[in-house]
Each structure stands twice: as C-alpha cells, then as structure tokens.
Protein backbone atom coordinates (compact mmCIF):
# COMPACT_ATOMS: atom_id res chain seq x y z
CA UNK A 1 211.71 79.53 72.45
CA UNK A 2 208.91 76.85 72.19
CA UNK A 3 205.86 77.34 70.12
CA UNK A 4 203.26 74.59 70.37
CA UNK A 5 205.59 71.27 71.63
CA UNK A 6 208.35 72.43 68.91
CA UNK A 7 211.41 74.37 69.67
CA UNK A 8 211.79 76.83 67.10
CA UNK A 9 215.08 75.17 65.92
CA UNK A 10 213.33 71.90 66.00
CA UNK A 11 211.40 72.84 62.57
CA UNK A 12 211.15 70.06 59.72
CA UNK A 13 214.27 70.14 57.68
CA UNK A 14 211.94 71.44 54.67
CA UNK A 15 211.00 74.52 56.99
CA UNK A 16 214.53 75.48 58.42
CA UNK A 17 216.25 78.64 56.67
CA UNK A 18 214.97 81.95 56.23
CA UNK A 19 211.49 80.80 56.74
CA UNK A 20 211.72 79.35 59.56
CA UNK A 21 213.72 81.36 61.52
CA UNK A 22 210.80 83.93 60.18
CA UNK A 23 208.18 82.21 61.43
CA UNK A 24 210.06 82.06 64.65
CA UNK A 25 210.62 85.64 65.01
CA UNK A 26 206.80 86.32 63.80
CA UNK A 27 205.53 83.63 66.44
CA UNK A 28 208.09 85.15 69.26
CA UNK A 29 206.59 88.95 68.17
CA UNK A 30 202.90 88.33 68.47
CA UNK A 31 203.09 86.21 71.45
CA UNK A 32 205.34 89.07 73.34
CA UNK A 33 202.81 91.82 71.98
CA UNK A 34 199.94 89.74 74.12
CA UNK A 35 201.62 88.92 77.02
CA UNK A 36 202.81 92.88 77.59
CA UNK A 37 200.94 94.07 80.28
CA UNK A 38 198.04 96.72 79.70
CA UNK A 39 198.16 98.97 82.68
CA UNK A 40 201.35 101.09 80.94
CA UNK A 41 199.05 101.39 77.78
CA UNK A 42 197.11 104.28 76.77
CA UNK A 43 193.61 105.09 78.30
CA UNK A 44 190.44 105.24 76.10
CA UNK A 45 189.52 108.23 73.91
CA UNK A 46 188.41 110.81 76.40
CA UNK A 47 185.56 111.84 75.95
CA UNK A 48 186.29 115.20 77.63
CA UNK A 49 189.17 117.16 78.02
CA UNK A 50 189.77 119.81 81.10
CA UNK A 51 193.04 122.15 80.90
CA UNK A 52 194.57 123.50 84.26
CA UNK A 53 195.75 127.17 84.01
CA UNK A 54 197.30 129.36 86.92
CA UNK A 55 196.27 133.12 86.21
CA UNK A 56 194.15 132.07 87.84
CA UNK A 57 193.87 128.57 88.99
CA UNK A 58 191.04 126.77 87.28
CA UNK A 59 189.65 124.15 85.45
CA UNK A 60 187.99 124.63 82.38
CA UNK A 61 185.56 123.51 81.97
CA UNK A 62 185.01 123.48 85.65
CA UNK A 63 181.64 121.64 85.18
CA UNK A 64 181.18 118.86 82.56
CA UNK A 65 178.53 116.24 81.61
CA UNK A 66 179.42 112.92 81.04
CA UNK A 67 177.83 109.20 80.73
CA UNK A 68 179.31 106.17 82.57
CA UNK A 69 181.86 104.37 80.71
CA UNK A 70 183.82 107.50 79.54
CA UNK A 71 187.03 109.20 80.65
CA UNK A 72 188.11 112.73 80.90
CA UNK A 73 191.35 113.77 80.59
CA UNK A 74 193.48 116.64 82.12
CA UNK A 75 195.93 118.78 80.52
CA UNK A 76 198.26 121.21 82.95
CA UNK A 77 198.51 123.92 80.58
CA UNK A 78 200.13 125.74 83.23
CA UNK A 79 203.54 126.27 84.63
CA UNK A 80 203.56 125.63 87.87
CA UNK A 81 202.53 121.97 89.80
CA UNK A 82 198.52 121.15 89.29
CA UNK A 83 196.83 118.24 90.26
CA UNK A 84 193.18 116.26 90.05
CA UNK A 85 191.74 115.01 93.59
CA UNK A 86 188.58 113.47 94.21
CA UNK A 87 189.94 111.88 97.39
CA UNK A 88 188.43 113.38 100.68
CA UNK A 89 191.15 112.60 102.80
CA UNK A 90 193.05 115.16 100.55
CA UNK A 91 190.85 118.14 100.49
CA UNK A 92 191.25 120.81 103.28
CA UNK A 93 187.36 121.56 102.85
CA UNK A 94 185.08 118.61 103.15
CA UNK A 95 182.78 120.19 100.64
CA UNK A 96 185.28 120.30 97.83
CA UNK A 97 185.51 117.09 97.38
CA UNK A 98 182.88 114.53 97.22
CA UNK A 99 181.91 111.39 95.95
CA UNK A 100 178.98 109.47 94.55
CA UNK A 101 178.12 106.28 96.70
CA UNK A 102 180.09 103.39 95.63
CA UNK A 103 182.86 105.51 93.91
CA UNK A 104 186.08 105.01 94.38
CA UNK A 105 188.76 108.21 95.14
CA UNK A 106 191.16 108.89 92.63
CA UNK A 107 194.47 111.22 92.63
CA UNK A 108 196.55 112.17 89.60
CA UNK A 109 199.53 113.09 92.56
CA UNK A 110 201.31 116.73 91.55
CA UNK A 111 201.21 117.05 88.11
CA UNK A 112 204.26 118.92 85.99
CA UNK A 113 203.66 121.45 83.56
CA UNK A 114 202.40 119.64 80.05
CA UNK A 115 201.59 116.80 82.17
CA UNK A 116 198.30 114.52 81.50
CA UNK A 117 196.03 112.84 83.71
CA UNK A 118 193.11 110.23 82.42
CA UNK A 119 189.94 108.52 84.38
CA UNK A 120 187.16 106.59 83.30
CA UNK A 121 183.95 107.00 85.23
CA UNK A 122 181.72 103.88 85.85
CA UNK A 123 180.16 105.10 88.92
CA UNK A 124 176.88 107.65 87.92
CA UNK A 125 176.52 110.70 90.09
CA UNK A 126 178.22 113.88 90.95
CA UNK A 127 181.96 114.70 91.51
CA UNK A 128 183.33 117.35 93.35
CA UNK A 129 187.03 117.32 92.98
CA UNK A 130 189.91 119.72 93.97
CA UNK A 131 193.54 120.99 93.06
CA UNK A 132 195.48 120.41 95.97
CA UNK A 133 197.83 123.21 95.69
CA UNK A 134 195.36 125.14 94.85
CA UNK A 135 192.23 124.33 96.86
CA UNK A 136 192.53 127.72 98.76
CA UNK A 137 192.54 129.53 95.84
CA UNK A 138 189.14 127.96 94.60
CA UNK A 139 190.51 125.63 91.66
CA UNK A 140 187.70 123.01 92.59
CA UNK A 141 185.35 121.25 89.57
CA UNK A 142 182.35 119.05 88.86
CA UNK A 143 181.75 116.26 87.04
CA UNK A 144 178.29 114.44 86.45
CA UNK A 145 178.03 111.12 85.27
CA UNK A 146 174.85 110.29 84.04
C-alpha cells in the first residue's frame, strides 16, 4: 500500500513498530471509506413516508405535498408484492401515471413485503403514479412538488 511516495513499510526506522503499522492501517481505512462508492449508501432523510397496504390496496397518504430537493419513501406494509411506478410505459391507464415536464420516470420494480423504496424529487410539478399489480384495483397516488 503506498501513501504519499512511501510504501507503508518504507516508514523512517524511528516510525516502524506499532505506530507505524497504525498509521498504515488508519491511512489504508480512511482512504477505502472515500473511495467506496455512494450509490449502495442510504438515501436522504425522507421527508415523507407512504405505507402500501392490501385490504385494500392503497397508498397512504395517497396525496402528499412536498418541495424540490426532498425524498419520500415507501414502506410495503403489506403481504403480498407492491410496487411505486411513475413510468408511463408501465401503467395500463394513461391517466394514472403522469409526469411533470422534464421529469424523469422512476420504478421501485415488485416490491416484497417489509420492503422500502426511496426518491428524491428535483423536478416541481405533479405526479401521478401507480401500483402495478394493483392499478386495476385503484392503488394510484399523487405527489406535488412545489
């Protein structure tokens, strides 16, 4: 492992030891800590939190206020497969879904039971989104970003 133009067991003789091989292992833990990368990480505080529940199938909230910059997160609370879409191409209705101009689609895929599901909004305007497997049932919701 280098660290500046040393190799950690090129220290000064007065450094070697215990110390050393601490500073080492301190210099090899911070600089693996900022090279991890960020997308695994957790999402920011939400701001909001919706819970998915299946007698019957809804959101709730199913309408919430936000302000660009924040993120909501979903919860299935229920037992059987949920999901968040506010992609078009996945609705059955072209109504339940629908997008502010310049915002992008997103999908949390099929969600288990306990399950969570984050987004941040940066895009102001109003969301229409569905539960795929249960679109037909009316599990649909609204966000507004203001």
């Amino acid at each position: 492992m280098k660290i500046g133009s040393r190799r950690c067991t090129e220290l000064p003789r007065r450094r070697r030891g215990r110390s050393g091989r601490t500073t080492c292992l301190l210099a090899v833990l911070i600089l693996g800590a900022a090279l991890l990368p960020t997308s695994g990480m957790a999402a920011a505080q939400p701001a909001v939190v919706i819970r998915m529940t299946d007698k019957p199938p809804v959101f709730i909230p199913a309408k919430v206020t936000i302000t660009a910059g924040q993120t909501i997160q979903w919860i299935n609370d229920a037992k059987t497969l949920h999901s968040v879409d506010a992609d078009p191409v996945m609705a059955q209705r072209k109504s339940d879904v629908v997008l502010p101009q310049g915002a992008k689609p997103f999908d949390s895929g099929f969600m288990q039971p306990e399950v969570t599901f984050d987004h941040t909004f940066t895009v102001r305007g109003t969301y229409k989104y569905t539960c795929v497997p249960h679109e037909k049932d009316g599990m649909n919701g609204v966000i507004i970003v203001k």
